[in-house]
PDB file of N, CA and C in Angstrom:
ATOM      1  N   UNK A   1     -33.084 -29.354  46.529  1.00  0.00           N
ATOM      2  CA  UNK A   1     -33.617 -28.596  47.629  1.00  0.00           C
ATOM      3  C   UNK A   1     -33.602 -27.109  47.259  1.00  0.00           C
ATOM      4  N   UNK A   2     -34.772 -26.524  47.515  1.00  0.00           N
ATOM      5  CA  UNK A   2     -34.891 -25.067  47.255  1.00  0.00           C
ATOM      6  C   UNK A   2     -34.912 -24.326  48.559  1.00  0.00           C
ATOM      7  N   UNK A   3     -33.899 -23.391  48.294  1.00  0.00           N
ATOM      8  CA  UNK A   3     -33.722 -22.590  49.617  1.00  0.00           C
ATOM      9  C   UNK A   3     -33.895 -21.201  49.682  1.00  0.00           C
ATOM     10  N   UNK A   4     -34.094 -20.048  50.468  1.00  0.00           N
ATOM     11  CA  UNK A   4     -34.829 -18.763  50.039  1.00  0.00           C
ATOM     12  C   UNK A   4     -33.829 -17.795  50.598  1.00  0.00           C
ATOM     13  N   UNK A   5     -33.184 -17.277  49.925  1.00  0.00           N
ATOM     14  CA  UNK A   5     -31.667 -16.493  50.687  1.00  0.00           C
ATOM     15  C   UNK A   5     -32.334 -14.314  50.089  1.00  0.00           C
ATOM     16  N   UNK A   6     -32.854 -14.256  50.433  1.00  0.00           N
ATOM     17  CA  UNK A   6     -32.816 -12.786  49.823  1.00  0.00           C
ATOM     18  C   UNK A   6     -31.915 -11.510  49.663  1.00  0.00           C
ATOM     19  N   UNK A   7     -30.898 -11.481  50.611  1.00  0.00           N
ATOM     20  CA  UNK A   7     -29.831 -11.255  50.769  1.00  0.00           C
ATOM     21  C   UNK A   7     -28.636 -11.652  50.035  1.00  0.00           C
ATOM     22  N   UNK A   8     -28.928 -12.580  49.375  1.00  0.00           N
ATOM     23  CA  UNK A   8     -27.154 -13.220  48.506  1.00  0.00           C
ATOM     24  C   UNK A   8     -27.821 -12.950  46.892  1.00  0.00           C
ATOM     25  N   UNK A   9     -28.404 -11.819  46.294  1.00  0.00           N
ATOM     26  CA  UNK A   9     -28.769 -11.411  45.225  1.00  0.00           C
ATOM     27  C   UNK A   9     -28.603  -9.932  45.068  1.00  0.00           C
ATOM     28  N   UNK A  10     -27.893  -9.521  43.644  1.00  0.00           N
ATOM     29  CA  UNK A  10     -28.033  -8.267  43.108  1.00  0.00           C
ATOM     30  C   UNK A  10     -29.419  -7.592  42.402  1.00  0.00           C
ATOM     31  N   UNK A  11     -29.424  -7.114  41.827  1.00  0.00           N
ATOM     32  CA  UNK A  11     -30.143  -6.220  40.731  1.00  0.00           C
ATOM     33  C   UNK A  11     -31.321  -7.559  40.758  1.00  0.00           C
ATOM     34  N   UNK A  12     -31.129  -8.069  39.072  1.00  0.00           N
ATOM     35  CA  UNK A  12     -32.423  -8.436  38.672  1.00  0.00           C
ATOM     36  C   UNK A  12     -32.387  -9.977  38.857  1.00  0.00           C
ATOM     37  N   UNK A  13     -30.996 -10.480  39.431  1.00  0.00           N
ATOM     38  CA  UNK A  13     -30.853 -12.060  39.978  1.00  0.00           C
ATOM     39  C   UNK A  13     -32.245 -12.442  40.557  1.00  0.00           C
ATOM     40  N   UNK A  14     -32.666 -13.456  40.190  1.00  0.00           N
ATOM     41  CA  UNK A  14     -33.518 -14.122  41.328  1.00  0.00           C
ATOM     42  C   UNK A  14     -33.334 -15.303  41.558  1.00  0.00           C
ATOM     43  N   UNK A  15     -32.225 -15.788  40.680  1.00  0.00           N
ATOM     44  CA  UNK A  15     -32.145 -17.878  41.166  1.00  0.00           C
ATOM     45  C   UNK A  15     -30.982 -18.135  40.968  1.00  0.00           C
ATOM     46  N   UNK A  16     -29.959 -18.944  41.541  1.00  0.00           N
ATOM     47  CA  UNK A  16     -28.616 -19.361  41.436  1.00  0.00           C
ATOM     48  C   UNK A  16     -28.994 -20.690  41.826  1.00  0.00           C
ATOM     49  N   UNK A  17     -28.397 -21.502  41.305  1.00  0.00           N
ATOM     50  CA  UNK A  17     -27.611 -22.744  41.561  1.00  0.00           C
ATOM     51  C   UNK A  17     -26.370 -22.946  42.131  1.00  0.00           C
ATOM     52  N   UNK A  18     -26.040 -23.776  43.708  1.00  0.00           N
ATOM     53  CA  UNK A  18     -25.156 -23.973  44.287  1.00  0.00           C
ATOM     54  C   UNK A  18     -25.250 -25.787  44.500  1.00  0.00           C
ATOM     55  N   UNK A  19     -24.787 -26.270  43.829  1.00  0.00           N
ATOM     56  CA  UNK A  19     -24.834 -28.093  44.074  1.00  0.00           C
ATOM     57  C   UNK A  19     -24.763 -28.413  45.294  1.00  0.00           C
ATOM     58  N   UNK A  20     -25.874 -28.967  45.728  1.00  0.00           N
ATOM     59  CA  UNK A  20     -27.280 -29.403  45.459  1.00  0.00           C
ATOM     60  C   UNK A  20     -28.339 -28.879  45.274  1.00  0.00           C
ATOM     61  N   UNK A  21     -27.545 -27.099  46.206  1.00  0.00           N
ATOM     62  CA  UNK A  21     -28.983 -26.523  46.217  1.00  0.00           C
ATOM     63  C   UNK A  21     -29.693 -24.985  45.590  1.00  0.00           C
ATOM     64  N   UNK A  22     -31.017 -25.031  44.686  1.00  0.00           N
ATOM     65  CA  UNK A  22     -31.032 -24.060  43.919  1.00  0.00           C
ATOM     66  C   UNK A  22     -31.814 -22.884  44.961  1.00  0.00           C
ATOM     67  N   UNK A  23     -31.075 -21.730  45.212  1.00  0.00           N
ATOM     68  CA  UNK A  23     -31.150 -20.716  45.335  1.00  0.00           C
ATOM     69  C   UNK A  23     -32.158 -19.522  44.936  1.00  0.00           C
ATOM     70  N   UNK A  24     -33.820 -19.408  45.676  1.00  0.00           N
ATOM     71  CA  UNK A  24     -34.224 -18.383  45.150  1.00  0.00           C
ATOM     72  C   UNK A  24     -34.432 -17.074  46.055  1.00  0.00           C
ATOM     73  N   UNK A  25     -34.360 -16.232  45.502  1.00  0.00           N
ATOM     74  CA  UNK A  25     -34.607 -14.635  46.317  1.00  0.00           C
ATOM     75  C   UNK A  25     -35.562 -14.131  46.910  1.00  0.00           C
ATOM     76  N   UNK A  26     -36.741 -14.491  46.738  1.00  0.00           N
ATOM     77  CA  UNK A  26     -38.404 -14.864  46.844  1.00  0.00           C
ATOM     78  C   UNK A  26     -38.627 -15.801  47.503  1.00  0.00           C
ATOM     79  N   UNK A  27     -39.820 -16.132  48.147  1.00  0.00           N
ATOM     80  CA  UNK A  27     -40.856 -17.684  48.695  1.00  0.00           C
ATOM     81  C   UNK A  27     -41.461 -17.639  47.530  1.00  0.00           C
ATOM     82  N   UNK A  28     -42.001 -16.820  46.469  1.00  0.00           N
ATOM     83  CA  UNK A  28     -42.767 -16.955  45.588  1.00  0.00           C
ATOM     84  C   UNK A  28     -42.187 -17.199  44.885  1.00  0.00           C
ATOM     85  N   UNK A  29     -40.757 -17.510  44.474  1.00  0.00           N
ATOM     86  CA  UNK A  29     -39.825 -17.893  43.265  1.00  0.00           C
ATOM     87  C   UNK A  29     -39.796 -19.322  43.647  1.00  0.00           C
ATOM     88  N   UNK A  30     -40.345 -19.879  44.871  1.00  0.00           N
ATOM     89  CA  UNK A  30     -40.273 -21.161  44.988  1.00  0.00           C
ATOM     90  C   UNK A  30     -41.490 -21.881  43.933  1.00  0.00           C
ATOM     91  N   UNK A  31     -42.340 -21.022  43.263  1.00  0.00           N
ATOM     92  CA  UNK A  31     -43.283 -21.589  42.686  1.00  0.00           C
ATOM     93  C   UNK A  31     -43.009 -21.241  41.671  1.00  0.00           C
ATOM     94  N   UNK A  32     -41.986 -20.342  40.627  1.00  0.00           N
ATOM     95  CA  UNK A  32     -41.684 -20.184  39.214  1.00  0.00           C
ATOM     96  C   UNK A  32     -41.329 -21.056  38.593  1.00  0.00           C
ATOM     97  N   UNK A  33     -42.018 -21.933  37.929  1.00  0.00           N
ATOM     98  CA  UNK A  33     -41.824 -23.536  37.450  1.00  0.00           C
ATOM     99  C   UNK A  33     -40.782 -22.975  36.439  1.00  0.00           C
ATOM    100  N   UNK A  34     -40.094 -22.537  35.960  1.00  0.00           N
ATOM    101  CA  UNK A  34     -39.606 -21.396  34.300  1.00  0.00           C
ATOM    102  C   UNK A  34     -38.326 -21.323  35.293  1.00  0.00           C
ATOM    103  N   UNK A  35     -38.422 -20.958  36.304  1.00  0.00           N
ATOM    104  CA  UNK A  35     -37.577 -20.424  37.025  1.00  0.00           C
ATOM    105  C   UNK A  35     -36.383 -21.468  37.930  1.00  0.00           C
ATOM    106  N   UNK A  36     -37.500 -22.818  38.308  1.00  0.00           N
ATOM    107  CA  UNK A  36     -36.706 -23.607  38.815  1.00  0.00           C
ATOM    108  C   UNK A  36     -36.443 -24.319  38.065  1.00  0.00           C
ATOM    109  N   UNK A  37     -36.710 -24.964  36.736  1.00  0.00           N
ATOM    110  CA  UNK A  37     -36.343 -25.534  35.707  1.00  0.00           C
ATOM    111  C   UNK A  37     -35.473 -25.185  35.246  1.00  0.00           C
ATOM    112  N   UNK A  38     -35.124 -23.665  34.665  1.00  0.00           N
ATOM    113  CA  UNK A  38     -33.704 -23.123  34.638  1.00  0.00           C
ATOM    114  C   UNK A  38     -32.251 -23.844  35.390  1.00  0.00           C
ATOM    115  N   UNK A  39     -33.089 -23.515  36.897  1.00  0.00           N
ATOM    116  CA  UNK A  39     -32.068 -24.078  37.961  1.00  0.00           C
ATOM    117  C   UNK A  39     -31.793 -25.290  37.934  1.00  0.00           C
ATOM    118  N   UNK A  40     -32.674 -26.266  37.421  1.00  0.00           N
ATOM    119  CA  UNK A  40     -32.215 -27.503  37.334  1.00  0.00           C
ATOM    120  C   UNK A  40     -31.708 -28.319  36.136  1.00  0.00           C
ATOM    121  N   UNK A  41     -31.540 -27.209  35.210  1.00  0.00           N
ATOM    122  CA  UNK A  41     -30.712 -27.531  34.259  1.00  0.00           C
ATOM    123  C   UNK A  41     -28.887 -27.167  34.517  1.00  0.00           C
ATOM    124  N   UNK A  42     -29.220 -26.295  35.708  1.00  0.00           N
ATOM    125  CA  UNK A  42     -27.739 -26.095  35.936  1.00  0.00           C
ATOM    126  C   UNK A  42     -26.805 -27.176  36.718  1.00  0.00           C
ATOM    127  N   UNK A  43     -28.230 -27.564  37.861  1.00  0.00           N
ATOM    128  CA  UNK A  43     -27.693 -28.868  38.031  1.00  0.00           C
ATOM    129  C   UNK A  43     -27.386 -30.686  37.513  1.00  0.00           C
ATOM    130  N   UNK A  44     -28.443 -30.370  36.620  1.00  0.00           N
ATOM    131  CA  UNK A  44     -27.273 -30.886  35.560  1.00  0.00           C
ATOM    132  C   UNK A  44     -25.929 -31.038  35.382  1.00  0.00           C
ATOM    133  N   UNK A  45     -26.347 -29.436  34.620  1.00  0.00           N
ATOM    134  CA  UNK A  45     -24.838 -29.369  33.804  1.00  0.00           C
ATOM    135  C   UNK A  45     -23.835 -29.574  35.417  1.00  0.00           C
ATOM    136  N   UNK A  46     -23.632 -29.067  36.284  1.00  0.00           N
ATOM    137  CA  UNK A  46     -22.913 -28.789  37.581  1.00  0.00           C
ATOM    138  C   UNK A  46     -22.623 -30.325  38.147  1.00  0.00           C
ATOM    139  N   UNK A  47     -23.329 -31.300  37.496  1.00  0.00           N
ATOM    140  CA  UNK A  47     -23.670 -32.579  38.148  1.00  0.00           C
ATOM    141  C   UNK A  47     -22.615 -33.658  37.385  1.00  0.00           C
ATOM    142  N   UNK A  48     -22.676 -33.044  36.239  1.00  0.00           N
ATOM    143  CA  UNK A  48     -21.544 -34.018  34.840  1.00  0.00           C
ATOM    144  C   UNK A  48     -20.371 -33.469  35.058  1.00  0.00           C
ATOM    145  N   UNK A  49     -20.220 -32.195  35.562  1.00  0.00           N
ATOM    146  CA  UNK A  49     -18.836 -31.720  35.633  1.00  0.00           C
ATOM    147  C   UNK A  49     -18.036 -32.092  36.696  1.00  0.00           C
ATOM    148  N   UNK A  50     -18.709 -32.524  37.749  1.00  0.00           N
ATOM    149  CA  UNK A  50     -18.520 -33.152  39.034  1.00  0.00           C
ATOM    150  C   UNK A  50     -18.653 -31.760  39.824  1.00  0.00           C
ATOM    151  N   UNK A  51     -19.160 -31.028  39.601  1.00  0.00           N
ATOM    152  CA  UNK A  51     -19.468 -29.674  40.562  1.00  0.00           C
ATOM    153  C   UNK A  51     -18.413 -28.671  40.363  1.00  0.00           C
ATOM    154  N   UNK A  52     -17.049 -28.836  41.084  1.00  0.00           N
ATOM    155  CA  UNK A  52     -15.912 -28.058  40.712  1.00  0.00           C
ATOM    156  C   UNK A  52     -15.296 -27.322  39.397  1.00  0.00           C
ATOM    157  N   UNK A  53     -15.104 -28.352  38.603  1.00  0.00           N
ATOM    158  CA  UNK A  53     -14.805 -28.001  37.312  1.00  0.00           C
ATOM    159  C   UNK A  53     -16.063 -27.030  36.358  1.00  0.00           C
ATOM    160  N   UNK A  54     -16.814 -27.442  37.162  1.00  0.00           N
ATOM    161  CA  UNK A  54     -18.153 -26.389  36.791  1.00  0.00           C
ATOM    162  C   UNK A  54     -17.858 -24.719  36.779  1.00  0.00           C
ATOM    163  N   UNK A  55     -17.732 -24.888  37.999  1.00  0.00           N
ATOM    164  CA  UNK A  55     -17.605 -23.371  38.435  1.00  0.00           C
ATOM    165  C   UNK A  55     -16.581 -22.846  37.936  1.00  0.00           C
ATOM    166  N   UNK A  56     -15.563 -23.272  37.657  1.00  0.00           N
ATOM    167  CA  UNK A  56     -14.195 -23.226  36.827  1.00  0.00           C
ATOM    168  C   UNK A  56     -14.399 -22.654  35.472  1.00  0.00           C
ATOM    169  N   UNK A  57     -15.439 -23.491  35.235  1.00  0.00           N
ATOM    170  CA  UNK A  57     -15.114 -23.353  33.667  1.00  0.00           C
ATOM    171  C   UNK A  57     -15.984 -21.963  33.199  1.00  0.00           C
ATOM    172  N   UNK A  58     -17.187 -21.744  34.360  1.00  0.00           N
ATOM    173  CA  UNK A  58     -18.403 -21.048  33.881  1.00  0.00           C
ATOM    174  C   UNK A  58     -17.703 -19.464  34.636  1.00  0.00           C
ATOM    175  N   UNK A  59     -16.573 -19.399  35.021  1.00  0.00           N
ATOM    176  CA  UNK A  59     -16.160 -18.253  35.775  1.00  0.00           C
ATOM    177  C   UNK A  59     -15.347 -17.854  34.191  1.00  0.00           C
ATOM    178  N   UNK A  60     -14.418 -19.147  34.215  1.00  0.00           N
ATOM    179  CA  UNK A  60     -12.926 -18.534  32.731  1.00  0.00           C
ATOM    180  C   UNK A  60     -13.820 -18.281  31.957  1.00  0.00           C
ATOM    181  N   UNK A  61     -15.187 -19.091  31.090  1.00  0.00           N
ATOM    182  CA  UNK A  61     -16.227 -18.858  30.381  1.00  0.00           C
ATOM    183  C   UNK A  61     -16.402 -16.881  30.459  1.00  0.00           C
ATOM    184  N   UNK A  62     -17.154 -16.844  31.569  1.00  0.00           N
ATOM    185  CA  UNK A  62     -17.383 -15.568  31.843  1.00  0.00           C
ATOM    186  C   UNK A  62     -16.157 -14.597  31.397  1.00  0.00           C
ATOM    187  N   UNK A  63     -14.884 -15.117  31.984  1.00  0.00           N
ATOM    188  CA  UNK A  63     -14.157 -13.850  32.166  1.00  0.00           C
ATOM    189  C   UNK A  63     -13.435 -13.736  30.728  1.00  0.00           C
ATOM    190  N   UNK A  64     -13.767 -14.435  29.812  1.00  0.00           N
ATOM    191  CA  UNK A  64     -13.011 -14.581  28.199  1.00  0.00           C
ATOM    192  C   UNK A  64     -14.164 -13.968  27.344  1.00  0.00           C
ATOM    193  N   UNK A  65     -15.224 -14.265  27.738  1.00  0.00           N
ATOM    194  CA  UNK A  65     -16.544 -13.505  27.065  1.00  0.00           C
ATOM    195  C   UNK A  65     -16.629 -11.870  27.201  1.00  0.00           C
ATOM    196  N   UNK A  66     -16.494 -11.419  28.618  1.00  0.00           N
ATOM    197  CA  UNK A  66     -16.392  -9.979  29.197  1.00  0.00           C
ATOM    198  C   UNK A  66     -15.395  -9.348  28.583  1.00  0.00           C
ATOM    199  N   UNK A  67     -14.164  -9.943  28.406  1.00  0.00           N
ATOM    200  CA  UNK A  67     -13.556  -9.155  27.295  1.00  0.00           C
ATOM    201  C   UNK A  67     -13.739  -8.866  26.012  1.00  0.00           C
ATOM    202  N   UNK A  68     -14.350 -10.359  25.555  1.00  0.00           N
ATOM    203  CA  UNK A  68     -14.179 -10.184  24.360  1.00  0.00           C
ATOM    204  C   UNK A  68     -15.897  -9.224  23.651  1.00  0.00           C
ATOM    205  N   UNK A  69     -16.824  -8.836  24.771  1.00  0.00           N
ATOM    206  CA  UNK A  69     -17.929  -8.072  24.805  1.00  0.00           C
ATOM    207  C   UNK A  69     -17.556  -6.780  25.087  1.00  0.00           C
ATOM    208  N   UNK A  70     -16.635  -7.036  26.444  1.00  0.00           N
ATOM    209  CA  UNK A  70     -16.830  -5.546  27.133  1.00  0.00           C
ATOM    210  C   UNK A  70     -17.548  -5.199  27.599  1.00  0.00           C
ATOM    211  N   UNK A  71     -18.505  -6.554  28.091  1.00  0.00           N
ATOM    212  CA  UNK A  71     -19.723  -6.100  28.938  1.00  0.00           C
ATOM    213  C   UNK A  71     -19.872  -7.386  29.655  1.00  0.00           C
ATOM    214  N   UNK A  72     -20.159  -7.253  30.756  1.00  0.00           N
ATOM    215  CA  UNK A  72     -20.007  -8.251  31.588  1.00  0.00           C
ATOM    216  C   UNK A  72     -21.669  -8.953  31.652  1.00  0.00           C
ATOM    217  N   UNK A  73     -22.485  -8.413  31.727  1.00  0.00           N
ATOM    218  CA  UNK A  73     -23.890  -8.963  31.479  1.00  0.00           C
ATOM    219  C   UNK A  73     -24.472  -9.535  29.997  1.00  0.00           C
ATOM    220  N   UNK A  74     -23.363  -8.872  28.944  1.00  0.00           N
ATOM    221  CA  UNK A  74     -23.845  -9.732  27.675  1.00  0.00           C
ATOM    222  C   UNK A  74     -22.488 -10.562  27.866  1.00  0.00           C
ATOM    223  N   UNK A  75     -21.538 -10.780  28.311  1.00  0.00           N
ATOM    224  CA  UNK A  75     -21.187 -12.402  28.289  1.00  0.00           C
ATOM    225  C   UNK A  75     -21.738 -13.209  29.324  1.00  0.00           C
ATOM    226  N   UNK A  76     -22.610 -12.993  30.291  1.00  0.00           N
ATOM    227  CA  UNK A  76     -23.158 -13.970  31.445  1.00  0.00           C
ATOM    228  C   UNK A  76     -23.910 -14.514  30.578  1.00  0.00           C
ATOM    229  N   UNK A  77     -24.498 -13.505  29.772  1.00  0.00           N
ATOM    230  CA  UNK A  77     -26.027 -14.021  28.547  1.00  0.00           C
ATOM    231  C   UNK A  77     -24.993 -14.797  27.751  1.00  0.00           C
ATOM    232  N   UNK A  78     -24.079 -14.894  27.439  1.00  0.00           N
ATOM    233  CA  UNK A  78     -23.172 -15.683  26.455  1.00  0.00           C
ATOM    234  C   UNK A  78     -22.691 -16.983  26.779  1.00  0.00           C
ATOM    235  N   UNK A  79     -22.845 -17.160  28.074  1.00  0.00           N
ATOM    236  CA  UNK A  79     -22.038 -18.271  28.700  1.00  0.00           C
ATOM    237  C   UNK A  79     -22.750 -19.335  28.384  1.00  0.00           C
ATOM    238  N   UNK A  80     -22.105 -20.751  27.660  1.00  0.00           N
ATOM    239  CA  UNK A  80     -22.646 -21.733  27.371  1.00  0.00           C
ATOM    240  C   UNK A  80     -23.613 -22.499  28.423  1.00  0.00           C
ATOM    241  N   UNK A  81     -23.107 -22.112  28.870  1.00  0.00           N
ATOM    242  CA  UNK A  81     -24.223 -22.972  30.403  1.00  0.00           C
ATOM    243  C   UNK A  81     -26.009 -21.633  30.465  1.00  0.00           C
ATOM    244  N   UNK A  82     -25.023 -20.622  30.197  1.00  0.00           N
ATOM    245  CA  UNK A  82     -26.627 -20.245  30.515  1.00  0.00           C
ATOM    246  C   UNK A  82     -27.413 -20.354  29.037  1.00  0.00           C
ATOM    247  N   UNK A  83     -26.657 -20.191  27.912  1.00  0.00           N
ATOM    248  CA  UNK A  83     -27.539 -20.279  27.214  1.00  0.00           C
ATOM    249  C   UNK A  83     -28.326 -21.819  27.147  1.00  0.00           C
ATOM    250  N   UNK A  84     -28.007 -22.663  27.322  1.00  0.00           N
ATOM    251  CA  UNK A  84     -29.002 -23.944  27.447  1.00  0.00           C
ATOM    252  C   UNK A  84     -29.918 -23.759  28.011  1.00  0.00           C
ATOM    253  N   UNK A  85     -29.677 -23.372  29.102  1.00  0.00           N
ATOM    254  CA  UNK A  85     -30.749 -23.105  30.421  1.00  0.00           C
ATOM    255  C   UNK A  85     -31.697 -22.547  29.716  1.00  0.00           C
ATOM    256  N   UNK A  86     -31.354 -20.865  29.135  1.00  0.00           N
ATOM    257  CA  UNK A  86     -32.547 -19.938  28.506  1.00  0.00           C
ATOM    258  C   UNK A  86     -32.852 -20.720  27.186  1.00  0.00           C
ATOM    259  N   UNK A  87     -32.375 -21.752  26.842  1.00  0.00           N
ATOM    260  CA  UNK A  87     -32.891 -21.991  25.230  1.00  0.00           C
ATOM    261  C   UNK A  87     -33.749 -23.162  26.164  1.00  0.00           C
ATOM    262  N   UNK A  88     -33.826 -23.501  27.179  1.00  0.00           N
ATOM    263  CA  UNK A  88     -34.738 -24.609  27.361  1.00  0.00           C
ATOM    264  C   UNK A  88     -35.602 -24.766  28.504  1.00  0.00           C
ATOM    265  N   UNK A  89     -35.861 -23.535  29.343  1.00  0.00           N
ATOM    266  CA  UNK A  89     -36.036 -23.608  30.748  1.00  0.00           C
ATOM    267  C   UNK A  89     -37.975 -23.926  30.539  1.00  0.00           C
ATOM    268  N   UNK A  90     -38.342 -23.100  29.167  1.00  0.00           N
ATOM    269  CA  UNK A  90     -39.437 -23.180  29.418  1.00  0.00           C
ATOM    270  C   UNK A  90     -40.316 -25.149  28.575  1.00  0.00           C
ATOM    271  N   UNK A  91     -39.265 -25.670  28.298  1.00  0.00           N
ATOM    272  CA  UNK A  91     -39.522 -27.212  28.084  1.00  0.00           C
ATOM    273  C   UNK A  91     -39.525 -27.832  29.505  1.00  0.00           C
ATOM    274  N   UNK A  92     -40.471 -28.082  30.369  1.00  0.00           N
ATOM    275  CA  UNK A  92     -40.682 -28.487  31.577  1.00  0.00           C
ATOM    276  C   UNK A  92     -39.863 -30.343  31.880  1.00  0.00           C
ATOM    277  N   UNK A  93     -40.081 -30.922  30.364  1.00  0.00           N
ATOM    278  CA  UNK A  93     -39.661 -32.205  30.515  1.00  0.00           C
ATOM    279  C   UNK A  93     -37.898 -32.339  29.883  1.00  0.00           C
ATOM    280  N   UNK A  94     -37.099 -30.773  29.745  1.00  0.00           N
ATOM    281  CA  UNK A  94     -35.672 -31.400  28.593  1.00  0.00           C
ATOM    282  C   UNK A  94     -35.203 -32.010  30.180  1.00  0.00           C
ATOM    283  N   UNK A  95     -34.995 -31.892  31.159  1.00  0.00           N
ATOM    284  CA  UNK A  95     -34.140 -32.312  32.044  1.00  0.00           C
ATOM    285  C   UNK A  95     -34.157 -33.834  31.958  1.00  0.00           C
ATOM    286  N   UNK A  96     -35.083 -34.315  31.616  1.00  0.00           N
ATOM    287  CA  UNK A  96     -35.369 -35.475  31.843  1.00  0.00           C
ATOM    288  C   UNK A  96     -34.852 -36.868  30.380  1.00  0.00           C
ATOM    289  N   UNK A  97     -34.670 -35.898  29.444  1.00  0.00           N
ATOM    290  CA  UNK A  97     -34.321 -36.238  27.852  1.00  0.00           C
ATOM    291  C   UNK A  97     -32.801 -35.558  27.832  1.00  0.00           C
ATOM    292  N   UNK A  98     -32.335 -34.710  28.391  1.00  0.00           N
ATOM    293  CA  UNK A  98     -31.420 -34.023  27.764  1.00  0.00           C
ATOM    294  C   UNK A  98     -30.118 -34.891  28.046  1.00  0.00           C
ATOM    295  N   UNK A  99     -29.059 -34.533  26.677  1.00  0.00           N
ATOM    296  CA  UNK A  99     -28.270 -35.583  26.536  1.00  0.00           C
ATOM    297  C   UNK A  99     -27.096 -34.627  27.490  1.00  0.00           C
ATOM    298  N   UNK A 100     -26.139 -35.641  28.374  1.00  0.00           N
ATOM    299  CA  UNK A 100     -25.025 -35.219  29.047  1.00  0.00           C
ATOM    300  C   UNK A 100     -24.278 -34.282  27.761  1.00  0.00           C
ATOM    301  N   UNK A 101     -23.603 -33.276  28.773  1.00  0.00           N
ATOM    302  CA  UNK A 101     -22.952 -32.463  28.249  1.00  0.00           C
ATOM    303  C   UNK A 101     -23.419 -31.431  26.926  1.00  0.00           C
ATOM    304  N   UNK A 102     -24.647 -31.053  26.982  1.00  0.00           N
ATOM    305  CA  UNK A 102     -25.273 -30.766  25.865  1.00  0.00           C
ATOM    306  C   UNK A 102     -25.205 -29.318  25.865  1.00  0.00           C
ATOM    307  N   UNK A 103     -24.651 -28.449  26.497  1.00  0.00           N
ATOM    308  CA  UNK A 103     -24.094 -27.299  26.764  1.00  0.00           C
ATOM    309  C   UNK A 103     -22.917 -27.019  25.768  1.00  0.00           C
ATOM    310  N   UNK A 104     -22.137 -28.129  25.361  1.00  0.00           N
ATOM    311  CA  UNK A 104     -21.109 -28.280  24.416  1.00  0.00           C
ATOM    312  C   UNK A 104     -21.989 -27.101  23.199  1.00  0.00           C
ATOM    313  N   UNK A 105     -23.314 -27.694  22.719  1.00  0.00           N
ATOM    314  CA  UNK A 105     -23.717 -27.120  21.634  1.00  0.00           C
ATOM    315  C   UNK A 105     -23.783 -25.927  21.344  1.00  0.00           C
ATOM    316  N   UNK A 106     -23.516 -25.242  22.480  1.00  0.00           N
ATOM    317  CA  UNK A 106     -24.434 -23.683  22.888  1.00  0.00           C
ATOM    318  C   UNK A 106     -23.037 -22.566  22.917  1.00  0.00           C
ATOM    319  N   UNK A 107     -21.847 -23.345  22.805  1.00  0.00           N
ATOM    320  CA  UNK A 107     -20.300 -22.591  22.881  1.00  0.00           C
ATOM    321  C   UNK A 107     -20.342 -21.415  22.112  1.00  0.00           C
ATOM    322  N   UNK A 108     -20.504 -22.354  20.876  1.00  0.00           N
ATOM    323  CA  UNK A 108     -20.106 -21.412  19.760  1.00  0.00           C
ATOM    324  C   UNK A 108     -21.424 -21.051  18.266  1.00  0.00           C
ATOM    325  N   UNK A 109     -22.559 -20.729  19.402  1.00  0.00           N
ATOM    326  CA  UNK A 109     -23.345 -20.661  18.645  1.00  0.00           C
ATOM    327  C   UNK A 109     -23.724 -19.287  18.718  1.00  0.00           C
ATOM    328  N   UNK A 110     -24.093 -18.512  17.563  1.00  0.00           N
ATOM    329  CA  UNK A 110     -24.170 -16.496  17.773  1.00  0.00           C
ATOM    330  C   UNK A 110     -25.259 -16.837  18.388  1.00  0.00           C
TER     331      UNK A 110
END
């Protein structure tokens, strides 16, 4: 379910994922196929983790990256979960092929 919150976004955010439901900032982000594909790779990943452990992991993720950057927006770009997303958002069909837990790959890759 896509829902249109314009208010629960910073700067250049325009889509979050909250299990079940992906989050855009726009009515017209309801039509960014790039955009909701992203999002539904998160639910995915958010879906194998059982939801909780998700957010867990993609927060410590974050907050071990920010140090070790010193920048808090190049470890969000670092975080294994998002990089899948950006290495695949614009393949319209990986959701549908992609193997569980395939975020594993994206850890420790420069």
């Amino acid at each position: 379910m896509i829902l249109v919150f314009r208010h629960f976004f910073r700067k250049n955010y325009v889509g979050l994922t909250l299990w079940p439901f992906i989050i855009v900032k726009e009515d017209s982000h309801k039509d960014d196929v790039v955009l909701i594909n992203h999002e539904k790779i998160h639910l995915k990943q958010q879906s194998e983790l059982l939801v909780l452990p998700f957010y867990f992991w993609y927060m410590l993720e974050w907050l071990l990256r920010t140090l070790l950057y010193l920048d808090s927006y190049r470890a969000y770009q670092n975080i294994s979960f998002e990089r899948e997303a950006y290495a695949n958002e614009m393949d319209l069909g990986y959701t549908d092929r992609r193997k569980p837990y395939s975020f594993l790959n994206y850890i420790f890759r420069p």
